[in-house]
Protein backbone atom coordinates (compact mmCIF):
# COMPACT_ATOMS: atom_id res chain seq x y z
CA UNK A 1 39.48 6.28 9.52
CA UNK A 2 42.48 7.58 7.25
CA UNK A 3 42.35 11.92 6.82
CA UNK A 4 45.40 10.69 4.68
CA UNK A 5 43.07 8.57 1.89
CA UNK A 6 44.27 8.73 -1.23
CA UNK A 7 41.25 6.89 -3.25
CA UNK A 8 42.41 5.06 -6.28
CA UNK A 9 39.14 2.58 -6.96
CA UNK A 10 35.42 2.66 -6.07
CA UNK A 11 33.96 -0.31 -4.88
CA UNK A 12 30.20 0.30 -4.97
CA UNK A 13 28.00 -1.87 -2.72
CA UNK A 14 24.46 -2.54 -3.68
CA UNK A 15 21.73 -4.62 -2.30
CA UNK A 16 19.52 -5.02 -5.45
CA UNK A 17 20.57 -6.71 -8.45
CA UNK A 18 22.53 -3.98 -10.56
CA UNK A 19 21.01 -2.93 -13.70
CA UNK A 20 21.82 -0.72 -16.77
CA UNK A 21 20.02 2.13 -15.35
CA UNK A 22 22.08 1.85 -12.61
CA UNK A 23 25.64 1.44 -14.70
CA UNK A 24 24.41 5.12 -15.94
CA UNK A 25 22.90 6.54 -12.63
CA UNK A 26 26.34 5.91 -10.53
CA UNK A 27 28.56 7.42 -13.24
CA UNK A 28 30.60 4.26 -13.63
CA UNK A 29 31.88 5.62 -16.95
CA UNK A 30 32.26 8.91 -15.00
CA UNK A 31 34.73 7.61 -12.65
CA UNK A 32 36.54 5.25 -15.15
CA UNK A 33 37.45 8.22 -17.57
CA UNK A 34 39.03 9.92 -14.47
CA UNK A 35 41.04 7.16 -13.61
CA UNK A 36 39.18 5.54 -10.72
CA UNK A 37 39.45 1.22 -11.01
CA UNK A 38 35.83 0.53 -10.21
CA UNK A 39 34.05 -2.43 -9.04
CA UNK A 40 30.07 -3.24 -8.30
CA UNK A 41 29.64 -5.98 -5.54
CA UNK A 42 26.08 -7.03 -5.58
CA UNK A 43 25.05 -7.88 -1.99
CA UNK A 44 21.58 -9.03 -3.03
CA UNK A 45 21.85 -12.95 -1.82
CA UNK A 46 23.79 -12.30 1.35
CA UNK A 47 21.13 -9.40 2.75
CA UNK A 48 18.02 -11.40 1.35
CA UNK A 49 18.03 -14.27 -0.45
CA UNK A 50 14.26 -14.40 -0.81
CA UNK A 51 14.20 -11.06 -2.13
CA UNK A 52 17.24 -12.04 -4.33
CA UNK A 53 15.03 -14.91 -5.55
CA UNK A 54 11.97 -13.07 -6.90
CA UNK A 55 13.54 -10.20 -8.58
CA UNK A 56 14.04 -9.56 -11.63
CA UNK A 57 15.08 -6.81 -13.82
CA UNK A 58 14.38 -5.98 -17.36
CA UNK A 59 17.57 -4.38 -18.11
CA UNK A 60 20.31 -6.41 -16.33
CA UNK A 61 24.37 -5.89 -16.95
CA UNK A 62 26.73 -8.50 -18.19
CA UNK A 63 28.55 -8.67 -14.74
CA UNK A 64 31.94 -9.69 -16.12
CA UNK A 65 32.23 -7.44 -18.48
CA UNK A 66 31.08 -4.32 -15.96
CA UNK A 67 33.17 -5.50 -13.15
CA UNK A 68 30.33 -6.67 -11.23
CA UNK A 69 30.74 -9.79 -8.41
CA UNK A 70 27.74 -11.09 -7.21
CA UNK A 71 28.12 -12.73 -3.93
CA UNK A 72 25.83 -15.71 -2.37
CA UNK A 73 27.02 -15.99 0.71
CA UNK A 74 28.88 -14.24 4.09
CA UNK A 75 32.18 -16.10 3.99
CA UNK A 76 33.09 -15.33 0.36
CA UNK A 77 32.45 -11.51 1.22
CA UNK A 78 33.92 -11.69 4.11
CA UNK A 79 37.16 -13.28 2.21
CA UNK A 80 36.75 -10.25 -0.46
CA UNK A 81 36.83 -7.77 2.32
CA UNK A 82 39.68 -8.90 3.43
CA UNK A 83 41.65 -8.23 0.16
CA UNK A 84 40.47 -4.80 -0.31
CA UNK A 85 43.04 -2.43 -1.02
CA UNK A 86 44.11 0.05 1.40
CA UNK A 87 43.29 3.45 -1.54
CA UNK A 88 40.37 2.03 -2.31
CA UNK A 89 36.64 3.48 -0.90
CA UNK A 90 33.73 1.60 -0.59
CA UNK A 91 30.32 3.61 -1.40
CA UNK A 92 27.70 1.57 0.14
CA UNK A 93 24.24 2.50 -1.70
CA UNK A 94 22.26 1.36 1.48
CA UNK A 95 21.61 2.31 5.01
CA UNK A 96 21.97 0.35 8.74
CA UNK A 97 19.47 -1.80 9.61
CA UNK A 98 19.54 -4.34 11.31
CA UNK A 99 20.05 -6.69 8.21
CA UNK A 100 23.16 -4.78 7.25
CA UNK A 101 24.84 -4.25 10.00
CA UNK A 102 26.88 -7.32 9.95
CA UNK A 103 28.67 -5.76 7.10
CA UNK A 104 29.43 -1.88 8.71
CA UNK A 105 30.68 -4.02 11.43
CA UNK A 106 32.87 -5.76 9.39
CA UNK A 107 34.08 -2.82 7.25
CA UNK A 108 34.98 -0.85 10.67
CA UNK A 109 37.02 -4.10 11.69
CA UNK A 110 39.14 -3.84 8.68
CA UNK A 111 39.82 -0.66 9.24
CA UNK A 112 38.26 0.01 5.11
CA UNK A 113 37.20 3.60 4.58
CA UNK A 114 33.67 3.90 3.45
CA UNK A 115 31.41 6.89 1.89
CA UNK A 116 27.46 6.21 2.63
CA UNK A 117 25.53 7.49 0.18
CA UNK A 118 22.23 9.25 1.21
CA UNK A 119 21.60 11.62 -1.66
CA UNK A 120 18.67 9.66 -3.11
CA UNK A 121 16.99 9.61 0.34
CA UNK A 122 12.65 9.98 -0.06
CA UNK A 123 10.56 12.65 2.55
CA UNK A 124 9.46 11.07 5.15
CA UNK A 125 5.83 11.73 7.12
CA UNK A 126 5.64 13.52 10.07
CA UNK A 127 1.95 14.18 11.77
CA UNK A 128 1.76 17.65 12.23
CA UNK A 129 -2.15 17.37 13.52
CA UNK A 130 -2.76 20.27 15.75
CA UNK A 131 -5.56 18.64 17.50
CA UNK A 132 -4.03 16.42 20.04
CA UNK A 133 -7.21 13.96 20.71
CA UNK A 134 -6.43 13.17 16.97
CA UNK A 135 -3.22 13.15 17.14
CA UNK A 136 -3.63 10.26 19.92
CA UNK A 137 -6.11 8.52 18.01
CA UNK A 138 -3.67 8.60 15.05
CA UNK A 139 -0.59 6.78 16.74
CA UNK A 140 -3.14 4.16 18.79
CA UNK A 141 -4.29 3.39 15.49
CA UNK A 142 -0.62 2.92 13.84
CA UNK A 143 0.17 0.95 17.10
CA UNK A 144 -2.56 -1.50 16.49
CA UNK A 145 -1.78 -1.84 12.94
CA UNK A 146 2.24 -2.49 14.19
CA UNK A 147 0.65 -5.06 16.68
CA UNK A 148 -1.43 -6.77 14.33
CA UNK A 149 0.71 -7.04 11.63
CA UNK A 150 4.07 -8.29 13.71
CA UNK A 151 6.27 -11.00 12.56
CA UNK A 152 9.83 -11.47 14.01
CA UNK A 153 11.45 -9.19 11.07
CA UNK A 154 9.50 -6.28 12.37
CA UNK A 155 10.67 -6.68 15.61
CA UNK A 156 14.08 -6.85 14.65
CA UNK A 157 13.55 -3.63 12.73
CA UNK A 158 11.48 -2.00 15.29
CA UNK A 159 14.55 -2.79 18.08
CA UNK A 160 17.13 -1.73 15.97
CA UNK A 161 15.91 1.66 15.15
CA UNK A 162 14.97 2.25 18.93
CA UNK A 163 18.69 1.85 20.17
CA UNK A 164 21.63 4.78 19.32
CA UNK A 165 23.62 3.43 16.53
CA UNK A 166 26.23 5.37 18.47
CA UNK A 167 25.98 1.93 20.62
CA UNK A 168 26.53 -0.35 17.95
CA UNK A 169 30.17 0.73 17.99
CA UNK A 170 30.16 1.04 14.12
CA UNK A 171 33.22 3.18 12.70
CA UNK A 172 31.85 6.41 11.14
CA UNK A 173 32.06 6.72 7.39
CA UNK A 174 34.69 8.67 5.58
CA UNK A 175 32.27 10.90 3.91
CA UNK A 176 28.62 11.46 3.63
CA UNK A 177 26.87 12.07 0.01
CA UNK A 178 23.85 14.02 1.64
CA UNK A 179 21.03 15.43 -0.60
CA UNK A 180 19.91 18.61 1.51
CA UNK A 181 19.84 18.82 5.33
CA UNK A 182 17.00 17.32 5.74
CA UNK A 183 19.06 13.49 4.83
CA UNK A 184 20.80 14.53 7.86
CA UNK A 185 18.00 15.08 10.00
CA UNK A 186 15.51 12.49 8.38
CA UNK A 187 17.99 9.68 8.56
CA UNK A 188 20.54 10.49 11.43
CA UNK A 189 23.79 8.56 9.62
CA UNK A 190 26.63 8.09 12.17
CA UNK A 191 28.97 11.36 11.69
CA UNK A 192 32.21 11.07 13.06
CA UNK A 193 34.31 14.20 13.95
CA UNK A 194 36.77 13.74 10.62
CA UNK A 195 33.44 12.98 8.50
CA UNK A 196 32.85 14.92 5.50
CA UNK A 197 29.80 15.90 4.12
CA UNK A 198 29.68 16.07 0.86
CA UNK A 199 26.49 17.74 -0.86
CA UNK A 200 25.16 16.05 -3.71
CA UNK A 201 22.03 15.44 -6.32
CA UNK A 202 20.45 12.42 -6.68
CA UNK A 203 21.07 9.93 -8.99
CA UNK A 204 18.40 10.71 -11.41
CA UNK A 205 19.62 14.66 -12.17
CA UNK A 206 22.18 13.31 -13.88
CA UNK A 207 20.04 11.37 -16.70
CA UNK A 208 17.85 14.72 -16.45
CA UNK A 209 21.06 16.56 -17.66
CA UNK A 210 22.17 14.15 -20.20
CA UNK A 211 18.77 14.06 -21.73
CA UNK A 212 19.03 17.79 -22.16
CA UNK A 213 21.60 17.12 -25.05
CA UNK A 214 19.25 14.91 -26.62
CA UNK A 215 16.72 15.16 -28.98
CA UNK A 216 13.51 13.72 -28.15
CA UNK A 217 12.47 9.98 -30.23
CA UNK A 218 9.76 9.53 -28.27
CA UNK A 219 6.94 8.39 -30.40
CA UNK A 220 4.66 9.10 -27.68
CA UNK A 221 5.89 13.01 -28.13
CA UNK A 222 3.20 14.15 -30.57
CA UNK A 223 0.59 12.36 -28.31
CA UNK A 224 -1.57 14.24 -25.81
CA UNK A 225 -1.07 11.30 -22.89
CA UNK A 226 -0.84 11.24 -19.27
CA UNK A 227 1.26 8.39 -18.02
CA UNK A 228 1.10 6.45 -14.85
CA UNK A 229 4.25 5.38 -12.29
CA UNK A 230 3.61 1.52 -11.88
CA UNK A 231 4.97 0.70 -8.85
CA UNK A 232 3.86 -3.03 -9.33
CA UNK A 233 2.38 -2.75 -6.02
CA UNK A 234 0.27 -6.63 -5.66
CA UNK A 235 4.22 -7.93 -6.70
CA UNK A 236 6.83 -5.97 -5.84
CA UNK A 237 9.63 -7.71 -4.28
CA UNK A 238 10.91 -5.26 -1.51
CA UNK A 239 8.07 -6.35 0.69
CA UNK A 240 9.38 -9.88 0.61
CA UNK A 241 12.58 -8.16 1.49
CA UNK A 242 10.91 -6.49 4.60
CA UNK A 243 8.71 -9.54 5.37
CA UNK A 244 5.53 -8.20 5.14
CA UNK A 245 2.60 -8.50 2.73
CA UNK A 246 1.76 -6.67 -0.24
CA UNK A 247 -1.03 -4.01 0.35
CA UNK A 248 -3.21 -4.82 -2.12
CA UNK A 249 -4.38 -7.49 -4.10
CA UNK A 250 -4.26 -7.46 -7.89
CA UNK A 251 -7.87 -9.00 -8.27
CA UNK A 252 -9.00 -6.09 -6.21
CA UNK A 253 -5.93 -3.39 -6.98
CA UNK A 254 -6.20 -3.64 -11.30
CA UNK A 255 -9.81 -3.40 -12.00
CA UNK A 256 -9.67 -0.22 -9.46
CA UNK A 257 -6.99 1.46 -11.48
CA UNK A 258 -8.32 0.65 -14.73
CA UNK A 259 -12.15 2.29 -13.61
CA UNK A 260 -10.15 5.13 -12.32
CA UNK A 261 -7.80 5.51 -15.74
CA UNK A 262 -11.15 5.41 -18.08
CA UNK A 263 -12.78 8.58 -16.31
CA UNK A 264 -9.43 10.12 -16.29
CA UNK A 265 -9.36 9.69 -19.84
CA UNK A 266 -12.89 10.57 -20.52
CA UNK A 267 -12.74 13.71 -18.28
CA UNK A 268 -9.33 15.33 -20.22
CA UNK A 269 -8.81 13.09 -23.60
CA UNK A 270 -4.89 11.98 -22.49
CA UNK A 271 -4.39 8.65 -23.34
CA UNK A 272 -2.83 6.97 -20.81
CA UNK A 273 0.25 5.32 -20.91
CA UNK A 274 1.99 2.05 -18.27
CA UNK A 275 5.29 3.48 -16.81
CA UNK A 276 5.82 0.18 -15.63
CA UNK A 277 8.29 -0.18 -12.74
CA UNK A 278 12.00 -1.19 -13.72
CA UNK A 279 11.44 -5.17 -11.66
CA UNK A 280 8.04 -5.73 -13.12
CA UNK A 281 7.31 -8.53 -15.26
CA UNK A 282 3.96 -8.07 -16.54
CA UNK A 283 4.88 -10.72 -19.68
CA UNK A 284 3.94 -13.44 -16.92
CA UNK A 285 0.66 -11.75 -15.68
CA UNK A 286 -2.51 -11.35 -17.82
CA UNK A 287 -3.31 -7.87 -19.28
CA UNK A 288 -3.75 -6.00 -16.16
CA UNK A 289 -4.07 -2.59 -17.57
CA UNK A 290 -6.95 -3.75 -20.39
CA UNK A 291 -5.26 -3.13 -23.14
CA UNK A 292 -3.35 0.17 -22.20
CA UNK A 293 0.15 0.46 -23.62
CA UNK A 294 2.91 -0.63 -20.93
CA UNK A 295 6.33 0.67 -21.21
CA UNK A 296 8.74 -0.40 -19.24
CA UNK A 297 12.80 1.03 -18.85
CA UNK A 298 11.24 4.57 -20.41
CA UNK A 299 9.79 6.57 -17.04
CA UNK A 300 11.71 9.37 -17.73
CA UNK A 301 11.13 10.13 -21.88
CA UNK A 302 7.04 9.15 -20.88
CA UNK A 303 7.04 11.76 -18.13
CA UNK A 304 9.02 14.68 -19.81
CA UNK A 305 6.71 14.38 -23.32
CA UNK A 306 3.03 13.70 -20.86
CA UNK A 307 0.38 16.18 -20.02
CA UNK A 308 -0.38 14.52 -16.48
CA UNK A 309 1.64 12.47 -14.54
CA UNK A 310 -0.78 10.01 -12.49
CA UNK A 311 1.39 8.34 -9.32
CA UNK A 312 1.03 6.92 -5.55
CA UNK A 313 4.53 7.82 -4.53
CA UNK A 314 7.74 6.93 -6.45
CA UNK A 315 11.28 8.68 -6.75
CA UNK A 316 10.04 9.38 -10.39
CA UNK A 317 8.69 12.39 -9.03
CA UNK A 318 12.41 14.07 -9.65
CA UNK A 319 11.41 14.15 -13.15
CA UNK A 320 7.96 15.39 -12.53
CA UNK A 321 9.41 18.12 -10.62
CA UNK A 322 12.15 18.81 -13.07
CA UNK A 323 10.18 18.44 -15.90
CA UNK A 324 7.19 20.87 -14.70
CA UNK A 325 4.28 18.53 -15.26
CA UNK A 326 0.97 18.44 -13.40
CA UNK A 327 0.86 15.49 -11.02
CA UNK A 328 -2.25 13.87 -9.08
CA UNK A 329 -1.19 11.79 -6.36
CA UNK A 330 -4.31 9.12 -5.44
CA UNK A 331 -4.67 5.96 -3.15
CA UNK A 332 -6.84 3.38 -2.63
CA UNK A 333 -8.70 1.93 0.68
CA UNK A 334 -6.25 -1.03 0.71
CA UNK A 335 -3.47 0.89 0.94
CA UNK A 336 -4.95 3.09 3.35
CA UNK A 337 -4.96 0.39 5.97
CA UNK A 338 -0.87 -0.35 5.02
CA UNK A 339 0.27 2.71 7.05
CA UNK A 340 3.35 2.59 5.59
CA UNK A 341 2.82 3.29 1.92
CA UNK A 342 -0.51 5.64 3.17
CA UNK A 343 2.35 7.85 4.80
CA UNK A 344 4.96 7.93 2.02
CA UNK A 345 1.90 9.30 -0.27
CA UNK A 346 1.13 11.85 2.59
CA UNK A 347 4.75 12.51 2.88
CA UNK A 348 5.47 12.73 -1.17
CA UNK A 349 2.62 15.17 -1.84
CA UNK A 350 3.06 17.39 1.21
CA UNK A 351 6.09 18.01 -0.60
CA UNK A 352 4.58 19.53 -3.12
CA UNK A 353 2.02 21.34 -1.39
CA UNK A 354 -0.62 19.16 -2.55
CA UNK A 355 -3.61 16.37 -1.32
CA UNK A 356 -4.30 13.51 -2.72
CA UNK A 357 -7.55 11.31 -3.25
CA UNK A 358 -8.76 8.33 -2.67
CA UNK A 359 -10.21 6.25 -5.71
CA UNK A 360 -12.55 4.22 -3.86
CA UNK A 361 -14.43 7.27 -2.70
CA UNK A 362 -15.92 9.90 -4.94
CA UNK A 363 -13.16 11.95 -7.01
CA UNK A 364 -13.47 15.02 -9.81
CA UNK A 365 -10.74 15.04 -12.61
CA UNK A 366 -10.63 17.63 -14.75
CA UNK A 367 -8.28 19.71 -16.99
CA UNK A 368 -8.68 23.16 -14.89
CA UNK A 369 -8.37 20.72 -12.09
C-alpha cells in the first residue's frame, strides 16, 4: 500500500444493482464537482448471478450515462483490474466473505489501493442472558437450527468466518470509512499499520441533510398516518444471495400483517401507509396489503411526516431516529424460528432501549402506548 497516494478517481464497487438512490447516497455528484473522475462497477453477476437474476429495482440508473460497467463475468473484471490507474482508489461497498474474497485477493495482487467502507454497518445481537442454563439452552437451540438448516453455502460461510482473515494473506485497505467504534469491533476489518480510519456517517444522513433545505410535498403531510418498513420479506432476493429460504410465507406472512395493521388502526386512527422496500415489485403480486396505499422509492418523506413508524428491522431506522418518531418493532412466529432475522430485531431494538412483540401472540396498541 502507497502512504504516497495521490487519488485522482473513485472507482466504487458494489454488489447490488446500482440505483438512483444510490447515485445520491455515495455523493457521486459530490466527488465530480471536486474533481474526482468517478466510476461505479456493478459486481452483481460475478458475486451471484442468481441473486443478480431476481432483482430488480424500481429506480435504476442509465449506466452509460453515470459511468456505470456492469460486469458478468471474472475474466472481464479481472482484465479491468488490470487497467486501473495507479491514483485511482477503489471504495468497495461490501465486506469479505467468502464469496468476495476472490476479488481482495486480486486487488492486493495488483498492488491497487482500496478504502472499505463500513459506515453503514447494522448492530449486531449479542446474548447477554445472565442465567447460564439459558444461556446454554439458547446456543443448543441456534446450533440445531444451523444443523438443520445447512446447505454447502452455509458451510462455506460458517468456515470462512471461523479462520483469521489475517491468514488469508489479503493486503490491508488504504483507509477505513468506520461509523463509530463499534464497526471496528462488530466487524473486525483487516487494519494494517499505515491504515487510516476515517470516521464517517452513513449514507442516509446525507439525504437527511439535504431534505432539511426542502420543503415538504408530501401529500401524505396533512394526514395523521403511521407507515410501515416493507422489507418484502416472503421475496426478497438477498436470501437467494445467501442460499437460504425466506422466513415466511406470504400466504401465511400478509394476512398476519394486515390483522395486525387493522387493530393498529382501530386502536390510534393513523392510517397506515406501504413503505415498500426499494427491490419490491408488488405490480406482479396480488394486493397483499388489502387495499392499503403502497409507496415505494419515498421511505424517508413517509417516515419524517408519520405519527408511528411500524418496522421488523431495517436501516430506515436512521430516519426514525433522526426524525424523532415513535417506533414499534414486532415479529411474527415464523420469523422467530429464522434465528437470523429474530436476532437483528433483538439487536435493532436493544438499540433503542426497547422490546418488541410478537403478532401471533396477544399484543396492546395504543396511543399512550
Amino acid at each position: 500500500m502507497r502512504t504516497n497516494l495521490i487519488i485522482k478517481k473513485l472507482i466504487y464497487m458494489v454488489d447490488s444493482p446500482f440505483s438512483k438512490r444510490d447515485y445520491d447516497r455515495f455523493g457521486i455528484e459530490i466527488a465530480k464537482k471536486n474533481g474526482f473522475g468517478t466510476e461505479v462497477w456493478d459486481l452483481t453477476p460475478v458475486l451471484d448471478r442468481k441473486a443478480y437474476e431476481v432483482t430488480r429495482i424500481s429506480d435504476p440508473v442509465d449506466y452509460e450515462n453515470t459511468n456505470c460497467r456492469l460486469f458478468l463475468d471474472k475474466d472481464n473484471l479481472y482484465r479491468r483490474i488490470k487497467e486501473i490507474d495507479r491514483n485511482s482508489l477503489v471504495i468497495i461497498m461490501f465486506g469479505i466473505d467468502y464469496k468476495t474474497y476472490f476479488l481482495y485477493k486480486k486487488l492486493s495482487r495488483s498492488g491497487i489501493s482500496y478504502a472499505l467502507f463500513l459506515a453503514n454497518a447494522i448492530p449486531l445481537y449479542k446474548n447477554t442472558a445472565g442465567n447460564y442454563q439459558e444461556g446454554f439452552k439458547n446456543r443448543l437451540i441456534l446450533l440445531l437450527n444451523k444443523l438443520k438448516a445447512a446447505n454447502i453455502p452455509k458451510l462455506k460461510k460458517f468456515i470462512f468466518e471461523s479462520i483469521s482473515k489475517h491468514l488469508f494473506k489479503i493486503q490491508p485497505p488504504a483507509f477505513i470509512l468506520a461509523g463509530g467504534l463499534a464497526t471496528i469491533a462488530n466487524y473486525k476489518p483487516p487494519i494494517g499499520k499505515e491504515t487510516r480510519i476515517i470516521w464517517a456517517h452513513t449514507l442516509d444522513y446525507d439525504l437527511y441533510l439535504d431534505d432539511l433545505r426542502k420543503p415538504s410535498i408530501n401529500e401524505f403531510k396533512d394526514k395523521e398516518h403511521a407507515v410501515f418498513i416493507d422489507g418484502y420479506w416472503p421475496f426478497y432476493p438477498d436470501y437467494v444471495r445467501m442460499g437460504v429460504r425466506a422466513p415466511v410465507s406470504p400466504e401465511d406472512y400478509y394476512p398476519l400483517l394486515c390483522s395486525f395493521f387493522s387493530n393498529v388502526e382501530k386502536e390510534t386512527g393513523f392510517e397506515i401507509i406501504i413503505a415498500a422496500h426499494p427491490r419490491s415489485n408488488y405490480e406482479e403480486h396480488p394486493d397483499y396489503f388489502e387495499g392499503r396505499k403502497t409507496v415505494r422509492g419515498r421511505t424517508r418523506e413517509l417516515i419524517r411526516d408519520s405519527k408511528l413508524v411500524l418496522m421488523h428491522y431495517s436501516t430506515a431506522l436512521n430516519f426514525t431516529v433522526l426524525y424523532k418518531k415513535p417506533v414499534i418493532f414486532f415479529t411474527t412466529s415464523q420469523m422467530e424460528q429464522f434465528n437470523m432475522d429474530a436476532n437483528y430485531i433483538r439487536a435493532y431494538s436493544s438499540e433503542l432501549n426497547k422490546s418488541f412483540i410478537n403478532i401471533n401472540s396477544s399484543y396492546k396498541i395504543g396511543k399512550k402506548n
